[in-house]
Protein backbone atom coordinates (compact mmCIF):
# COMPACT_ATOMS: atom_id res chain seq x y z
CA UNK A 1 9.23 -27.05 15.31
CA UNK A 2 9.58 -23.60 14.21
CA UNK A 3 10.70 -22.31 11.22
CA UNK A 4 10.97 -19.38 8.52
CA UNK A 5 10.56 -19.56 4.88
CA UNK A 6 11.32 -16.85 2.87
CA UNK A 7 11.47 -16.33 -1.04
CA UNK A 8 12.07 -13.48 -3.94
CA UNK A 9 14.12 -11.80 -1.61
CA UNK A 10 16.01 -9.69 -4.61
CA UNK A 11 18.83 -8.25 -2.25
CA UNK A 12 20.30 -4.76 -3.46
CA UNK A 13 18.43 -5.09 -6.52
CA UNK A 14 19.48 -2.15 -8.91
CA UNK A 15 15.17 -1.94 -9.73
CA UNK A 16 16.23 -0.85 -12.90
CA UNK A 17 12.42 -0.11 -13.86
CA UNK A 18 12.31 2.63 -11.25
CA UNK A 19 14.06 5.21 -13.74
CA UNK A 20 10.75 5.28 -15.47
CA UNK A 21 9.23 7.01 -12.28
CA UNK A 22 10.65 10.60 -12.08
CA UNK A 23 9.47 10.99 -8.36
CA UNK A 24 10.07 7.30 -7.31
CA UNK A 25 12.06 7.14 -3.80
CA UNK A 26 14.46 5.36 -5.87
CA UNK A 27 17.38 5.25 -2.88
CA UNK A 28 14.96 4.67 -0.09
CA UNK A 29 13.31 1.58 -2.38
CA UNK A 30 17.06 -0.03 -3.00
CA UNK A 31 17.92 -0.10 0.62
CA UNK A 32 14.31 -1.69 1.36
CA UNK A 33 15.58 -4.82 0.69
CA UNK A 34 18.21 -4.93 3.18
CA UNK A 35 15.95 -3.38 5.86
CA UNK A 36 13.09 -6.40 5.17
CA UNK A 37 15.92 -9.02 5.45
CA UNK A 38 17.72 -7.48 8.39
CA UNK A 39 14.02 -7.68 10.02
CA UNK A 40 13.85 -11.16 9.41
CA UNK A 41 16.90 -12.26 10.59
CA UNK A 42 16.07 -10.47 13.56
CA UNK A 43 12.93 -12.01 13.78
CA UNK A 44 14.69 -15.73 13.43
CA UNK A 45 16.84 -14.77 16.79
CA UNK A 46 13.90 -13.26 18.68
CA UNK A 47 11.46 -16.07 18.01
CA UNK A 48 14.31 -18.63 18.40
CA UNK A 49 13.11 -20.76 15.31
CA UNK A 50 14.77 -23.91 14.28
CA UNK A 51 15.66 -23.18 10.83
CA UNK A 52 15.16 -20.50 8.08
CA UNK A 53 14.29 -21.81 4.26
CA UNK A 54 15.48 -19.52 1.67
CA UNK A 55 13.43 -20.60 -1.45
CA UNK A 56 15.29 -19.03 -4.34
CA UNK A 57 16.26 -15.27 -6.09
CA UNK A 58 18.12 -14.57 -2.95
CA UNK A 59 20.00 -12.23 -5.75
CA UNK A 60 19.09 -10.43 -8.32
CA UNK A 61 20.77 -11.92 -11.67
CA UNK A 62 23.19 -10.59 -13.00
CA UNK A 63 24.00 -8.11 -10.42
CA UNK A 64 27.32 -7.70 -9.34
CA UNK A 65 27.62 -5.78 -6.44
CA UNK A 66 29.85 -7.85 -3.97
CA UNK A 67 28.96 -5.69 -0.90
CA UNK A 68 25.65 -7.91 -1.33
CA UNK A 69 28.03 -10.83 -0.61
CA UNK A 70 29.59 -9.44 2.77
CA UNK A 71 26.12 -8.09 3.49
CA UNK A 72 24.44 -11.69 3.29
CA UNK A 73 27.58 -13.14 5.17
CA UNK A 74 27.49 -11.17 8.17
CA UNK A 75 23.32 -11.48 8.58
CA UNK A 76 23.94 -15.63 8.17
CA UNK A 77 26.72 -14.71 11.03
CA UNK A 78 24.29 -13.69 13.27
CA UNK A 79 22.25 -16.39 12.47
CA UNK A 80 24.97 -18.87 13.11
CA UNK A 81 25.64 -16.89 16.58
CA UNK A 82 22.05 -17.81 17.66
CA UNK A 83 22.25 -21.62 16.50
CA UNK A 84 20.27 -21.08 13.54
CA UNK A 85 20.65 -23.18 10.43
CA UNK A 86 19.44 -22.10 7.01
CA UNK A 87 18.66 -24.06 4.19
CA UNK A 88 19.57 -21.93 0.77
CA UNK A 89 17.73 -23.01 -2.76
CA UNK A 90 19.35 -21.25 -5.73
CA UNK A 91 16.07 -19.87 -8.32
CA UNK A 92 16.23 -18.36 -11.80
CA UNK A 93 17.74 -15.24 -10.86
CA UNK A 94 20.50 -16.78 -8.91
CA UNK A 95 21.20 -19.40 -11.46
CA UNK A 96 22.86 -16.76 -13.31
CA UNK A 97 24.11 -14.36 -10.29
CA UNK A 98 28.24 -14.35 -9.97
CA UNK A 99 27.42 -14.02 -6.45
CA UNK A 100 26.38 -17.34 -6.21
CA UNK A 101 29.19 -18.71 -7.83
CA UNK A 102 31.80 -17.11 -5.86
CA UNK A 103 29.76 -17.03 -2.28
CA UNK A 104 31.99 -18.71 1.04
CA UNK A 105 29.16 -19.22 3.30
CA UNK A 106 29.48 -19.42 6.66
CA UNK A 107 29.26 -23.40 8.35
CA UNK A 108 25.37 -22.91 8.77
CA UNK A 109 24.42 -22.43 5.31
CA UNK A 110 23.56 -25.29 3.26
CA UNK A 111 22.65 -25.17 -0.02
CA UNK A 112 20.48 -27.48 -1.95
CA UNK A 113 22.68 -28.93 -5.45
CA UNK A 114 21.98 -27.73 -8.65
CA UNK A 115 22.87 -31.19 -10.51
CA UNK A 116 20.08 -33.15 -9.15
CA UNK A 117 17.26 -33.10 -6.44
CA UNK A 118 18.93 -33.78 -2.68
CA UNK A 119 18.10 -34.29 1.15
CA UNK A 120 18.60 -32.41 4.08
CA UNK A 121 17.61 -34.19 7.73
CA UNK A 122 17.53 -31.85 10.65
CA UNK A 123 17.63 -35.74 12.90
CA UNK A 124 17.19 -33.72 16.26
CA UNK A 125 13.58 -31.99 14.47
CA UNK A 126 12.86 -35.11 12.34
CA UNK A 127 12.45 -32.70 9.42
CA UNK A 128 13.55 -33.75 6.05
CA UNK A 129 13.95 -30.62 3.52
CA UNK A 130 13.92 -32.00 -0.09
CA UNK A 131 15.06 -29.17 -2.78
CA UNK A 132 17.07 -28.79 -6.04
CA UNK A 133 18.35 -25.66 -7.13
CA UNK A 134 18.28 -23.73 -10.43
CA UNK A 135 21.76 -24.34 -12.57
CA UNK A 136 20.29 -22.49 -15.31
CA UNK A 137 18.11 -19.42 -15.07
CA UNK A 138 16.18 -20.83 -18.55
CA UNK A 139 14.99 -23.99 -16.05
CA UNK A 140 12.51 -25.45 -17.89
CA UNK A 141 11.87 -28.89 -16.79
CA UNK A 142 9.78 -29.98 -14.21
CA UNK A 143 12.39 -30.69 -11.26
CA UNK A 144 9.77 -31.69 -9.14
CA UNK A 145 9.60 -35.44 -10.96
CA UNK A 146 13.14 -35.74 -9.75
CA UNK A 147 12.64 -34.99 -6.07
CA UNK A 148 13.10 -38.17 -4.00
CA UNK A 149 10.22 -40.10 -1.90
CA UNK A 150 9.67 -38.60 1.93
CA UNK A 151 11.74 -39.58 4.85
CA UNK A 152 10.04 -42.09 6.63
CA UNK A 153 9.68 -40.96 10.35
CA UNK A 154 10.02 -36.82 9.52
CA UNK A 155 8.34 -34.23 8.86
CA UNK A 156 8.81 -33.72 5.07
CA UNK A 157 9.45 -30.14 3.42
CA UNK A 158 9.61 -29.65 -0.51
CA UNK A 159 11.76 -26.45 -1.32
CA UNK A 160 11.04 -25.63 -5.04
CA UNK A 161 11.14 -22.41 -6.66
CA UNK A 162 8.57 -22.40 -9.43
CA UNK A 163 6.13 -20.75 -12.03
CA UNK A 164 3.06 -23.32 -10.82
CA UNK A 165 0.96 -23.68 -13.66
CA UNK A 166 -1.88 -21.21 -14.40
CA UNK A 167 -0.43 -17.90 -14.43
CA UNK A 168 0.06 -17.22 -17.87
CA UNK A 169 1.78 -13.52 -17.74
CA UNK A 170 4.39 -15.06 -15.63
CA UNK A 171 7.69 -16.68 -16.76
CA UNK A 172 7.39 -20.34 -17.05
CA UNK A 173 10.35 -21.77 -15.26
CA UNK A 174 10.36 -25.29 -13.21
CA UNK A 175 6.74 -25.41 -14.19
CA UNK A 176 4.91 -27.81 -12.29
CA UNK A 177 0.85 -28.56 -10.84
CA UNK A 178 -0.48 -28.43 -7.78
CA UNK A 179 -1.44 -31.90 -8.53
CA UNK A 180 2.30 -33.08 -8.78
CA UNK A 181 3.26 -31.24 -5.75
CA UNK A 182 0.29 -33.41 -3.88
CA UNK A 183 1.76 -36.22 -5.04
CA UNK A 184 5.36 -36.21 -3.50
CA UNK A 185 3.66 -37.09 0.08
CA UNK A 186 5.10 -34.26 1.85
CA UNK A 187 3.61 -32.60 4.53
């Protein structure tokens, strides 16, 4: 089994701090984002993986730019061309994106709910991917104490987009421990 997980993603983000850098490659930074993704979707086909795991802030909040949305369709088109199912978990940043809201994805895009922790079996793999997306950007519980016992028989994945505990400067959103991811039994 074969697989890619990516996370923090930020497509088109406006990087509003860059207008504090007079010679910043402001344009050349914004279209990064789209270049790095393109890549990766590229690399999915190449390598022929089985799945791709997007693990939150596909978006960039608030941002409403829906030439992100066509963007993201036709790259999870080509995925879907080459057999290639991805597994989407909404984080703080898309919790609040209008994007997210309003997305049609294509047939082999799943996202994980935002009402409660849920289960995705890939039977053919024996992969289990256990995730629950952001509803709120301002997440602060610990969703991980909701996320269900592994599949018996698979290969377990937990998909959680988090502040783990111990870094202070960041944002404490979903916080959880190292110890409680452990504890879940996943592989």
């Amino acid at each position: 089994m074969r697989f890619i997980h990516a996370a923090d993603i930020h497509l088109d983000s406006p990087l509003h701090g860059l207008s504090a850098y007079a010679d910043a490659p402001a344009a050349m930074l914004r279209n990064s984002t789209r270049e790095v993704f393109s890549s990766l979707v590229t690399t999915a086909i190449d390598e022929s993986v089985d799945f791709m795991v997007i693990a939150g802030d596909l978006y960039d909040g608030s941002w409403r730019d829906h030439n992100t949305c066509i963007y993201f369709c036709r790259e999870m088109g080509r995925l879907r061309r080459a057999e290639i199912p991805v597994f989407v978990l909404f984080g703080n940043h898309d919790a609040e994106s209008e994007m997210t809201k309003q997305l049609q994805l294509p047939d082999n895009v799943r996202t994980l709910s935002t009402r409660k922790a849920e289960t995705f079996k890939i039977d053919a793999l024996k992969v289990a991917l256990h995730g629950h997306s952001f509803k709120e950007r301002a997440t602060t519980a610990n969703l991980v104490t909701g996320y269900p016992a592994p599949e018996s028989g698979y290969f377990n994945i937990g998909v959680l987009h988090t502040a783990l505990e111990g870094n202070a400067a960041h944002a404490s959103y979903a916080p959880c421990s190292l110890a409680e991811l452990h504890g879940k039994g996943y592989q």
